[in-house]
Protein backbone atom coordinates (compact mmCIF):
# COMPACT_ATOMS: atom_id res chain seq x y z
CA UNK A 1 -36.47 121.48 -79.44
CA UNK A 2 -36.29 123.12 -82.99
CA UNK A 3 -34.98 120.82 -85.40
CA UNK A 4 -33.69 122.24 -88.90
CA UNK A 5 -32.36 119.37 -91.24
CA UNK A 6 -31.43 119.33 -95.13
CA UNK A 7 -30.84 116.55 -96.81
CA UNK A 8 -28.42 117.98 -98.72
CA UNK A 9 -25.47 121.48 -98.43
CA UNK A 10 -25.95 124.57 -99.95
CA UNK A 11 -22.25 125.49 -99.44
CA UNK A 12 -20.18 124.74 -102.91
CA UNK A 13 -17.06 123.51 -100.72
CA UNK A 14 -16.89 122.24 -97.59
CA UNK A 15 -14.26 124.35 -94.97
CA UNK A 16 -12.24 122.24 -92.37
CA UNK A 17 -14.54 119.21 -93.66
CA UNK A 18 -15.34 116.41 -90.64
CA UNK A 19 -16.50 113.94 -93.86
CA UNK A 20 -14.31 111.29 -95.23
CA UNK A 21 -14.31 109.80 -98.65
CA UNK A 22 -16.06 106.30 -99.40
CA UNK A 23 -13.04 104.77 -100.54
CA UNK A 24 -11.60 104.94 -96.96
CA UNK A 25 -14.69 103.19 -95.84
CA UNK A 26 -14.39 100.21 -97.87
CA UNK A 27 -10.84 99.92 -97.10
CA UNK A 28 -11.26 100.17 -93.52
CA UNK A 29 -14.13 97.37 -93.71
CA UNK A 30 -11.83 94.79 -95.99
CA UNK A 31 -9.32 95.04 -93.02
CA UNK A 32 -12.26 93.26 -91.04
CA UNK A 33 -11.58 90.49 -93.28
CA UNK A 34 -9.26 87.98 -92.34
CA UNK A 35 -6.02 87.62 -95.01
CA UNK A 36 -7.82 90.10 -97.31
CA UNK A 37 -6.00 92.32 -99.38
CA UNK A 38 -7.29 95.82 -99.55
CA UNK A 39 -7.06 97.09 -103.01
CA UNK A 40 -7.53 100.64 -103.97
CA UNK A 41 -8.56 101.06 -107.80
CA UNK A 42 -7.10 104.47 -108.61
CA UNK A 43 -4.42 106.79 -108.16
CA UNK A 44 -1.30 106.14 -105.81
CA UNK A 45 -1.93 109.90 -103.64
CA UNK A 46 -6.08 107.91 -102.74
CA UNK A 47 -4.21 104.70 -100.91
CA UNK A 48 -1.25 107.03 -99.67
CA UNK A 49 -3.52 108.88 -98.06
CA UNK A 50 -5.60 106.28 -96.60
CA UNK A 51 -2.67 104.83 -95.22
CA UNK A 52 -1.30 107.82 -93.53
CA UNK A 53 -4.64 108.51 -91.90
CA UNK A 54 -5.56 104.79 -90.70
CA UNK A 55 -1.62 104.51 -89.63
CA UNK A 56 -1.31 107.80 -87.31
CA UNK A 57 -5.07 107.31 -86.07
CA UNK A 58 -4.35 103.13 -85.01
CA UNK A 59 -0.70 103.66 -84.68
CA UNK A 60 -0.32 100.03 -86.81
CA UNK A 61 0.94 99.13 -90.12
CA UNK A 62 -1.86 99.52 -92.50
CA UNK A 63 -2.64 96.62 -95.80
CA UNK A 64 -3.45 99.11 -98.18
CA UNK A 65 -2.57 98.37 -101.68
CA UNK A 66 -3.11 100.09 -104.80
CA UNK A 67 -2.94 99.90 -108.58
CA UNK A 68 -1.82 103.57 -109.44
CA UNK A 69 -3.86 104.06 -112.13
CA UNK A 70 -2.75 107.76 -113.40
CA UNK A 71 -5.10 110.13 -115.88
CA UNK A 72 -2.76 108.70 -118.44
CA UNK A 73 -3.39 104.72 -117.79
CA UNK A 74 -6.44 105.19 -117.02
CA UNK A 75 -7.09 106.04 -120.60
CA UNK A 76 -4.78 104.22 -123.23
CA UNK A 77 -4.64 100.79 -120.71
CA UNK A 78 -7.62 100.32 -119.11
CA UNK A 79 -8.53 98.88 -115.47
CA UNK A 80 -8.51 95.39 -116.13
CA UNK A 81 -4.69 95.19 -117.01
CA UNK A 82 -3.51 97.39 -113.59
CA UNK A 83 -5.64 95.54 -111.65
CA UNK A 84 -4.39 92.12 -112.78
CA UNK A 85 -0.75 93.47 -113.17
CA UNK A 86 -1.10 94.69 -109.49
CA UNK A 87 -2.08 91.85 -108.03
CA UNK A 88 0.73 89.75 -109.56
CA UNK A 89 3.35 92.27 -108.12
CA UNK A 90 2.00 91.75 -104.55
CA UNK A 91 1.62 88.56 -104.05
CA UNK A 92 5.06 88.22 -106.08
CA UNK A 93 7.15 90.25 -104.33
CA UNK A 94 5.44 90.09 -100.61
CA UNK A 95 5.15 85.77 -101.34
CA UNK A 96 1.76 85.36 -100.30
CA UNK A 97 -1.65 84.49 -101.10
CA UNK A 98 -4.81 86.22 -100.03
CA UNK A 99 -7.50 84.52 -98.69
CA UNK A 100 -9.47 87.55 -100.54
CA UNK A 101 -8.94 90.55 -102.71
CA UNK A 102 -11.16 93.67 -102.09
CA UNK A 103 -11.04 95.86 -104.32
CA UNK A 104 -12.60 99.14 -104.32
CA UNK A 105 -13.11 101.83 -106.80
CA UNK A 106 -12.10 105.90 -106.47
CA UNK A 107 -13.46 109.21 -108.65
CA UNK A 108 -11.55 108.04 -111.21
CA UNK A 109 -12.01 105.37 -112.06
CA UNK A 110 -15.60 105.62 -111.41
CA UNK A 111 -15.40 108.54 -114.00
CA UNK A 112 -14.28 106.17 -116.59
CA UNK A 113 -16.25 103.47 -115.80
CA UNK A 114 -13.74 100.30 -115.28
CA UNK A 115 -15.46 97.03 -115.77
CA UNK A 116 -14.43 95.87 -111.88
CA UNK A 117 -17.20 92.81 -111.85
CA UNK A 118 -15.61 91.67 -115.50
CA UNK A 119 -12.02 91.13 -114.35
CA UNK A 120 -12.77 89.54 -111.67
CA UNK A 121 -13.05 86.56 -114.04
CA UNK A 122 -9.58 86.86 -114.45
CA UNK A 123 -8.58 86.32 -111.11
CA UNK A 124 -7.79 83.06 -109.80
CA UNK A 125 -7.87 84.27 -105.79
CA UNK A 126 -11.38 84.80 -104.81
CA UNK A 127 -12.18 88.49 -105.22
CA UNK A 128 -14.67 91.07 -104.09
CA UNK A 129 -15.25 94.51 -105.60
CA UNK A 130 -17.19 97.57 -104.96
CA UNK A 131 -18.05 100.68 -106.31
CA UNK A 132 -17.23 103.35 -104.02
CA UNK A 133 -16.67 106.41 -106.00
CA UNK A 134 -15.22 109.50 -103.55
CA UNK A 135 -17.35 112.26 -104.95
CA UNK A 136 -20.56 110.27 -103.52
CA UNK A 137 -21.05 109.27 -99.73
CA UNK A 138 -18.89 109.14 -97.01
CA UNK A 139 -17.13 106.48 -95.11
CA UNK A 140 -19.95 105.41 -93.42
CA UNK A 141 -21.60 104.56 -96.42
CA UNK A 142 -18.21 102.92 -98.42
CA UNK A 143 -18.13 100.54 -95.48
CA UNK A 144 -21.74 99.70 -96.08
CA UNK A 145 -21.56 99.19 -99.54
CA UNK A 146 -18.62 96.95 -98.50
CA UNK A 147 -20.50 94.86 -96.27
CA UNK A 148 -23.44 94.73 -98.86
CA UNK A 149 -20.80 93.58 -101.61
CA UNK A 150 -19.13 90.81 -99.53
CA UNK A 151 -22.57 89.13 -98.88
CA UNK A 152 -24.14 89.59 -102.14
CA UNK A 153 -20.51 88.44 -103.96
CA UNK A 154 -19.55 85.55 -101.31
CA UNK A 155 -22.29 84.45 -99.41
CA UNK A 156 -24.19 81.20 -100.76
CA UNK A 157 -27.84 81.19 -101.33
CA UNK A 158 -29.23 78.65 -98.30
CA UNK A 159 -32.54 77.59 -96.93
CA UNK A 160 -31.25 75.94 -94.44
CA UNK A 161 -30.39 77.76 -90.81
CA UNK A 162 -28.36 76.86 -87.80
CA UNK A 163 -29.75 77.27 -84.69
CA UNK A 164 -28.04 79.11 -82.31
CA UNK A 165 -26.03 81.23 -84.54
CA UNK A 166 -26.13 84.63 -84.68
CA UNK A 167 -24.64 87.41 -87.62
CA UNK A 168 -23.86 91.02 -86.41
CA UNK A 169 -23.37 93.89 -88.72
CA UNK A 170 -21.73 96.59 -87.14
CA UNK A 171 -21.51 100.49 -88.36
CA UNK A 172 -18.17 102.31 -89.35
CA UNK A 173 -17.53 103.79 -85.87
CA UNK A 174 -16.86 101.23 -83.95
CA UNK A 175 -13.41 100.48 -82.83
CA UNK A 176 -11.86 97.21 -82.63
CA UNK A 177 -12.86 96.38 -79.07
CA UNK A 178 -16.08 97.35 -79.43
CA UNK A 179 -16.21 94.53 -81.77
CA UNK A 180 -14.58 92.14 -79.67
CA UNK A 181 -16.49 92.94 -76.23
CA UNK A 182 -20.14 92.78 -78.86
CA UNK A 183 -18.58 89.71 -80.03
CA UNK A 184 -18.22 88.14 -76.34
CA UNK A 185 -21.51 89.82 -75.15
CA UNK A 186 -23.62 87.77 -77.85
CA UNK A 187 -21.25 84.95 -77.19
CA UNK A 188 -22.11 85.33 -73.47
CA UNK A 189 -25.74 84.20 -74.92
CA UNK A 190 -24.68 81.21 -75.88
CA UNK A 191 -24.95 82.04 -79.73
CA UNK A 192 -22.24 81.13 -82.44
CA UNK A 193 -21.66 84.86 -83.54
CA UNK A 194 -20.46 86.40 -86.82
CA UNK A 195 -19.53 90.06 -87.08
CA UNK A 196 -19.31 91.67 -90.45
CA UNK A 197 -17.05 93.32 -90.99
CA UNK A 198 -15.26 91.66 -87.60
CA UNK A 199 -12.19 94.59 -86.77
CA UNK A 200 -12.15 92.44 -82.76
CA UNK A 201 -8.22 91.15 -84.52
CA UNK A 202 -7.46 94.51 -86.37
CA UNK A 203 -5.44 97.36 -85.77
CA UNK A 204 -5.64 96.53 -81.70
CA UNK A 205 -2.06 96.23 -81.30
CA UNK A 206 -1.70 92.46 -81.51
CA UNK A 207 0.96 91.98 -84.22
CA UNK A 208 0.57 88.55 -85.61
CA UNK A 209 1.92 86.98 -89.06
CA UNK A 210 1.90 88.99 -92.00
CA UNK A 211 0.47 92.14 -90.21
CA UNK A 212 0.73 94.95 -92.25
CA UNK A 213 0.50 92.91 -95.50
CA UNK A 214 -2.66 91.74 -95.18
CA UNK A 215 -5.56 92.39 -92.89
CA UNK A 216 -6.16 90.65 -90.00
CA UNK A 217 -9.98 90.81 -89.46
CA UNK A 218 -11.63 88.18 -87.45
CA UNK A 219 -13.93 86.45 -90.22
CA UNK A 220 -13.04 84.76 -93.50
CA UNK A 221 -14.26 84.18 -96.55
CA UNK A 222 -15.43 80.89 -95.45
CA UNK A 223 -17.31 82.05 -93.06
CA UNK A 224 -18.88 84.59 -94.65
CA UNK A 225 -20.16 81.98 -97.44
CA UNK A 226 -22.23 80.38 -94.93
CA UNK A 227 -23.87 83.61 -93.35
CA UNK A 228 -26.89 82.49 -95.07
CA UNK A 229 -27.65 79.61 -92.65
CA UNK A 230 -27.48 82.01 -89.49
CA UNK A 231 -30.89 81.60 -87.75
CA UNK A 232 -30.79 85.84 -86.85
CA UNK A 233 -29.02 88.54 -88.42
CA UNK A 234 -29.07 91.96 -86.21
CA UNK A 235 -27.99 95.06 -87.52
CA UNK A 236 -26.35 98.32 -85.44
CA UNK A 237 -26.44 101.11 -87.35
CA UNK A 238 -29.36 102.58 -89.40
CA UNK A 239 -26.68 102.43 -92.68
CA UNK A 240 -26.28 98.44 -91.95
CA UNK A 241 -29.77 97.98 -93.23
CA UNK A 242 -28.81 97.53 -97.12
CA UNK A 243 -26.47 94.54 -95.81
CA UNK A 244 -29.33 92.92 -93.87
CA UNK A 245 -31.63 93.36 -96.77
CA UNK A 246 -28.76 91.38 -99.30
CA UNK A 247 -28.44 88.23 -96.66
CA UNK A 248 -32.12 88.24 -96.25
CA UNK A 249 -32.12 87.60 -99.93
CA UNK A 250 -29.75 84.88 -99.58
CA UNK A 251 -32.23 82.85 -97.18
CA UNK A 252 -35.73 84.49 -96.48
CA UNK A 253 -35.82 82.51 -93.29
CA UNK A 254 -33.31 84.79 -91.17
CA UNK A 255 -34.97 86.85 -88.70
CA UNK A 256 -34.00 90.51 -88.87
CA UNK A 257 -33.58 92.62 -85.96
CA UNK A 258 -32.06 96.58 -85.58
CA UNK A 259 -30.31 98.68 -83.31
CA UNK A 260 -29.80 102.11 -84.21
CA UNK A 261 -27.10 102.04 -81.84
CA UNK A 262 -25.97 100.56 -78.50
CA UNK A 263 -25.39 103.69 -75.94
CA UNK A 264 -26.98 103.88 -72.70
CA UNK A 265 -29.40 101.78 -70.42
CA UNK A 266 -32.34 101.96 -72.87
CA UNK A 267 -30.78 101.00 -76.29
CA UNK A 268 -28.23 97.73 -74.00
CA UNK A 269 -31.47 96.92 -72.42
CA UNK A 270 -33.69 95.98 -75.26
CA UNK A 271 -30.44 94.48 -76.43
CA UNK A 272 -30.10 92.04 -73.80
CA UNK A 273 -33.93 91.49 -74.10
CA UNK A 274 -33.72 90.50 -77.78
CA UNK A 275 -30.88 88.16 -76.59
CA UNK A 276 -32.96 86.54 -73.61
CA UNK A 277 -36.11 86.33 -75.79
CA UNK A 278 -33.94 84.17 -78.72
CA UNK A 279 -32.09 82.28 -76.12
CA UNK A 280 -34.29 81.73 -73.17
CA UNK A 281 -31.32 82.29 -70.93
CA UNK A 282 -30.62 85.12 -68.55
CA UNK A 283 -27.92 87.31 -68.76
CA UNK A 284 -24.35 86.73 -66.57
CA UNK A 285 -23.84 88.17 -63.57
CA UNK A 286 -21.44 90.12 -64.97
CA UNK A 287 -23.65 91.73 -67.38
CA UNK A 288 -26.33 92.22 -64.95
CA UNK A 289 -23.16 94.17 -62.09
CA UNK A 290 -22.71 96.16 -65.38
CA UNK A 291 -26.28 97.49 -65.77
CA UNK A 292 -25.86 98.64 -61.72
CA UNK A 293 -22.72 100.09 -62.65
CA UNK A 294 -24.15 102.25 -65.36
CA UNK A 295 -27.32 103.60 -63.32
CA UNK A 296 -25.25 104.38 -60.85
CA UNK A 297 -22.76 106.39 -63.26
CA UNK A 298 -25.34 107.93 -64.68
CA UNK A 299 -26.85 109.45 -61.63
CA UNK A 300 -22.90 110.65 -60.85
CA UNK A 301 -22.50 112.27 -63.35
CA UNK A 302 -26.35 113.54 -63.94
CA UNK A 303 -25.14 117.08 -62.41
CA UNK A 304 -22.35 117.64 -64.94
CA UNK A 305 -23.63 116.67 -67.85
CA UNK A 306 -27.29 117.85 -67.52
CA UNK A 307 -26.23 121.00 -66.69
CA UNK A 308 -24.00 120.93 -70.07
CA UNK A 309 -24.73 121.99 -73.54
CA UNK A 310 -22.52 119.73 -76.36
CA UNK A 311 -22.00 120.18 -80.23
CA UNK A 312 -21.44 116.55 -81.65
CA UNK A 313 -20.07 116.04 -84.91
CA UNK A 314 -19.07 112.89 -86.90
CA UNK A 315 -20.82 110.02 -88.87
CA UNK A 316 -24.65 109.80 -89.22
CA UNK A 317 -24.89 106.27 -86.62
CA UNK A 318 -22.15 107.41 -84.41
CA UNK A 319 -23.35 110.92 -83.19
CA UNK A 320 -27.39 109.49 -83.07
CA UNK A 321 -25.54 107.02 -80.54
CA UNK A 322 -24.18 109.52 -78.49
CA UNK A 323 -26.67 112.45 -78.81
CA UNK A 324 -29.11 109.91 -77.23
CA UNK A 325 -26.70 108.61 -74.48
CA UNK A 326 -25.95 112.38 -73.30
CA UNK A 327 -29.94 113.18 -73.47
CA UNK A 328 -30.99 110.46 -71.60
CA UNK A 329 -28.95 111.88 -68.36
CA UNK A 330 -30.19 115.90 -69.10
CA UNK A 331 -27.42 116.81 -71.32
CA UNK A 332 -28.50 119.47 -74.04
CA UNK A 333 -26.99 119.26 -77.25
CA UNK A 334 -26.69 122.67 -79.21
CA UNK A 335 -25.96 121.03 -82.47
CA UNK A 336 -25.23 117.75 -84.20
CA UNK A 337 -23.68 118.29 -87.42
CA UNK A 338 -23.23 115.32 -90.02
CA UNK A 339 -20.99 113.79 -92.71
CA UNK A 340 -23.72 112.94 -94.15
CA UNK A 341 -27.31 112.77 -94.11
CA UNK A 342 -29.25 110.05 -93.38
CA UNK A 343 -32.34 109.35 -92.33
CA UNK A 344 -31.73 107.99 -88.62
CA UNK A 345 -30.82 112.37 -88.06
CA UNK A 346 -34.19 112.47 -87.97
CA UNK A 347 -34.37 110.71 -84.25
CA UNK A 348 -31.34 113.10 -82.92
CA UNK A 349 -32.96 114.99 -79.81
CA UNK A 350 -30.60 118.20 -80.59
CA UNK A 351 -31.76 122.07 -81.34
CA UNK A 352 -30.06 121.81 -84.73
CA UNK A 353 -29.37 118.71 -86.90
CA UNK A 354 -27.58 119.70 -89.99
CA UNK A 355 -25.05 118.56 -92.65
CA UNK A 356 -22.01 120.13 -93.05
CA UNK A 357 -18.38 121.34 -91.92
CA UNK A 358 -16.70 122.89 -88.63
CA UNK A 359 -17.14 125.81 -90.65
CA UNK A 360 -20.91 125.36 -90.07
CA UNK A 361 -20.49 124.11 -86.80
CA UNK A 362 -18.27 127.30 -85.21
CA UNK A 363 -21.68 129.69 -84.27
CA UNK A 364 -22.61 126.86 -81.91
CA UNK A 365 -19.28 126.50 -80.04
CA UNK A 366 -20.05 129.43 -78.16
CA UNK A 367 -22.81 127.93 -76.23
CA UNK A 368 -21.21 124.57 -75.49
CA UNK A 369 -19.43 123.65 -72.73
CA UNK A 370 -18.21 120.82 -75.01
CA UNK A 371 -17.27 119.55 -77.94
CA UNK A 372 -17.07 115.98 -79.05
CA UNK A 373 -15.90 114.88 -82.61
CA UNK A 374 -12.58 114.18 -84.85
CA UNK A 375 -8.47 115.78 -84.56
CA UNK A 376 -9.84 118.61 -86.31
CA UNK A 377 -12.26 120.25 -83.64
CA UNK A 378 -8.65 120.32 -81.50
CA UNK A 379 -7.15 122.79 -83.30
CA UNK A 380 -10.16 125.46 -83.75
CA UNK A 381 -11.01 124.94 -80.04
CA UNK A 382 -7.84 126.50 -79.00
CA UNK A 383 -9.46 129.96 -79.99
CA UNK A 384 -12.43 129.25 -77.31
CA UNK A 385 -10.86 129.02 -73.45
CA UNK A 386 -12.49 127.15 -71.28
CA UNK A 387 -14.08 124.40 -73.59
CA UNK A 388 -13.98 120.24 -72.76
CA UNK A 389 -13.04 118.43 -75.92
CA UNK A 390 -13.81 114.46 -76.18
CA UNK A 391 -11.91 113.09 -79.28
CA UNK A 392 -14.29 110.42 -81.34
CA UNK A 393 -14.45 109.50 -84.60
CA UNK A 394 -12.05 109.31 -87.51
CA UNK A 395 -9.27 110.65 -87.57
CA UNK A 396 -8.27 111.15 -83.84
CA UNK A 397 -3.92 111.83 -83.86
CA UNK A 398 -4.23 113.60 -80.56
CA UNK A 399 -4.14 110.30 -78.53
CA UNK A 400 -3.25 106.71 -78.19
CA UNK A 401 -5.45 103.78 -77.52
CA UNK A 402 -8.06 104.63 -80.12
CA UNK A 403 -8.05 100.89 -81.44
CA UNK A 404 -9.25 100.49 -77.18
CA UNK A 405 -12.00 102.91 -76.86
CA UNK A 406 -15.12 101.50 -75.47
CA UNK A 407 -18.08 103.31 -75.74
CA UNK A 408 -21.51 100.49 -75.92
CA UNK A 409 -23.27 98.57 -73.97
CA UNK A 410 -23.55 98.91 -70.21
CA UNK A 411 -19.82 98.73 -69.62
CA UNK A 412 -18.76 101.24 -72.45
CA UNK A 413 -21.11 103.56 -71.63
CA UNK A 414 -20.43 103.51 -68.11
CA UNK A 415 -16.84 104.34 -68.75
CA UNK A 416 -18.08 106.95 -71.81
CA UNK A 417 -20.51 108.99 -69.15
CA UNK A 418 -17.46 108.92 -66.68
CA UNK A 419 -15.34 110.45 -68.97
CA UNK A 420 -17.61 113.05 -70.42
CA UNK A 421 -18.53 114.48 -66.75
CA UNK A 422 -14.61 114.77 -65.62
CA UNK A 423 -13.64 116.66 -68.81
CA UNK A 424 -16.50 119.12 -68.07
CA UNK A 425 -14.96 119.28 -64.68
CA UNK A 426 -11.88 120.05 -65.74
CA UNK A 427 -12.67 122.74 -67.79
CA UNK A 428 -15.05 124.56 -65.78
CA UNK A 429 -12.58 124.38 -62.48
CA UNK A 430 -10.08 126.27 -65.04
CA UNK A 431 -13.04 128.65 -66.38
């Protein structure tokens, strides 16, 4: 297969864009951290948008805060002052007190270069910033930098380890049950197990106290200061490498392993074989009836999808994921277009790997049967009859249940290949 792939556009806009700014990243990564309160460093129209997109794509209240910085603040008053002043109003008027603040940066005040590390010595609450400025990046890489931040800012230097337990970093796609069921898989293993940034108690339609004022991730700051004595850290996601690289830092005796992703019998089986090797245990029975499960899907649904050609778009780690899970059972991908790039596009099996917009992505269309990415393919695809759409990625306000999409390891995938084949069904009965 022919693969053409720039590292960067040519285009001087982006039409119909599938890429998402950085600052949406970080936010959506703080909400992984339990009692944190996400704060947006810039203008109110960044967090209201944020909070309209993570609130119609989840369906939840969303703990986004901001400290509506305009071009006119921003200039005679300075950062410091409406960060401190917002963080008095909140926990004021809302009568609580985060276990963390996370603030993150936007173009402007990037542009005029707020001293964010600085006035953090002004904060009693412990605080973590980053700089996530929108005109760089993506989301994939704001939740990165996020993850990065919270080790390097809050994680104690060690050189001790704990046997037995295990830290996970995950990448920016997956959904909160992902986390949860990669959570209970490593637990499964008998290891103590730390995701970062955890989103298994997020946005999954569990309302518990003080949801929608502050996040309800499933690891807290404590916890994340002692990520240092983990015996392994593994990473999913080629972007999660910077994060390993800061805890490794923290205590050079961690052992670092990495997953580009966890779709499909190959990439769950030398999973489970890291897991064995560390443990010396077998897997459950469960796991194993899983494993069965998925060959068997994937010869069931061999017929559809390898006789189907697919244009993927979405985030760097998410569509390598899936363009390798739809190869492996004969499916032909036209083209997989990027946020981003990033390296790991390199490793996508697909006749054209490319950067860019659904603008870029329309000549392909044609020659799929399907299309998988975000909300926005929906609309353009109602000018091509007789095309399967799968909805993944951010944002997705077609359809409920997003928080409960399940698309790794042998059960996910199972239930991903399932899904993929009847949708092709579908719309070639009605072609």
């Amino acid at each position: 297969m022919e693969i053409a792939l720039s590292r960067h556009e040519h285009k001087p806009l982006q039409i119909n864009p599938i890429k998402h700014s950085q600052p949406m990243g970080a936010a959506l990564a703080f909400m992984g951290i339990r009692n944190c309160l996400p704060l947006m460093h810039g203008s109110q129209g960044c967090a209201s948008y944020t909070k309209v997109f993570f609130t119609r794509h989840f369906n939840e209240p969303i703990p986004v805060y901001n400290t509506s910085v305009s071009d006119i603040t921003a200039v005679l008053d300075g950062g410091d002052y409406s960060i401190l002043l917002s963080i008095e109003n909140i926990t004021t008027k809302n009568k609580f007190t985060p276990e963390l603040i996370g603030l993150h940066t936007t173009g402007l005040t990037e542009t005029k270069g707020d001293d964010v590390r600085g006035v953090g010595t002004h904060i009693e609450i412990p605080y973590c910033y980053v700089n996530t400025p929108d005109y760089e990046g993506g989301m994939q890489s704001g939740w990165a930098l996020t993850c990065k931040a919270l080790i390097d800012q809050l994680t104690c230097k060690s050189e001790q380890i704990r046997v037995g337990t295990l830290a996970v970093f995950v990448y920016v796609s997956l959904t909160p049950i992902e986390c949860e069921k990669l959570k209970c898989f490593c637990e499964s293993f008998g290891f103590e197990t730390y995701l970062l940034p955890d989103l298994s108690t997020s946005m999954d339609g569990y309302f518990g106290e003080a949801q929608g004022k502050l996040a309800q991730g499933g690891i807290g700051v404590a916890e994340i200061a002692k990520l240092g004595e983990c015996e392994s850290v593994i990473t999913i996601g080629a972007s999660m490498a910077i994060a390993a690289k800061a805890l490794l830092e923290k205590n050079s005796a961690i052992r670092h392993y990495h997953f580009d992703h966890l779709m499909g019998q190959e990439a769950t089986d030398n999973f489970v074989a890291l897991l064995m090797e560390l443990r010396h245990i077998d897997p459950m029975p469960q796991i194993k009836r899983w494993r069965g499960r998925l060959q068997d899907a994937m010869l069931d649904t061999h017929f559809d999808i390898g006789s189907s050609h697919f244009v993927v778009l979405g985030e760097p780690d998410m569509i390598t994921g899936i363009c390798a899970l739809l190869e492996s059972v004969g499916g032909t991908v036209e083209a997989a277009v990027s946020t981003v790039y990033a390296d790991v596009l390199e490793s996508i099996k697909a006749k054209r790997v490319f950067v860019g917009d659904l603008e870029d992505a329309l000549p392909f269309f044609d020659k799929a049967d399907m299309v998988i990415g975000n909300f926005h393919t929906e609309r353009l695809l109602h000018s091509y009859e007789h095309k399967a759409l799968l909805l993944r990625g951010y944002p997705n306000y077609e359809e409920l249940g997003n928080a409960l999409k399940h698309d790794i390891l042998y059960e996910g995938s199972t239930y991903f290949l399932f899904e993929v084949a009847n949708l092709l069904k579908k719309a070639k009965h009605h072609g």
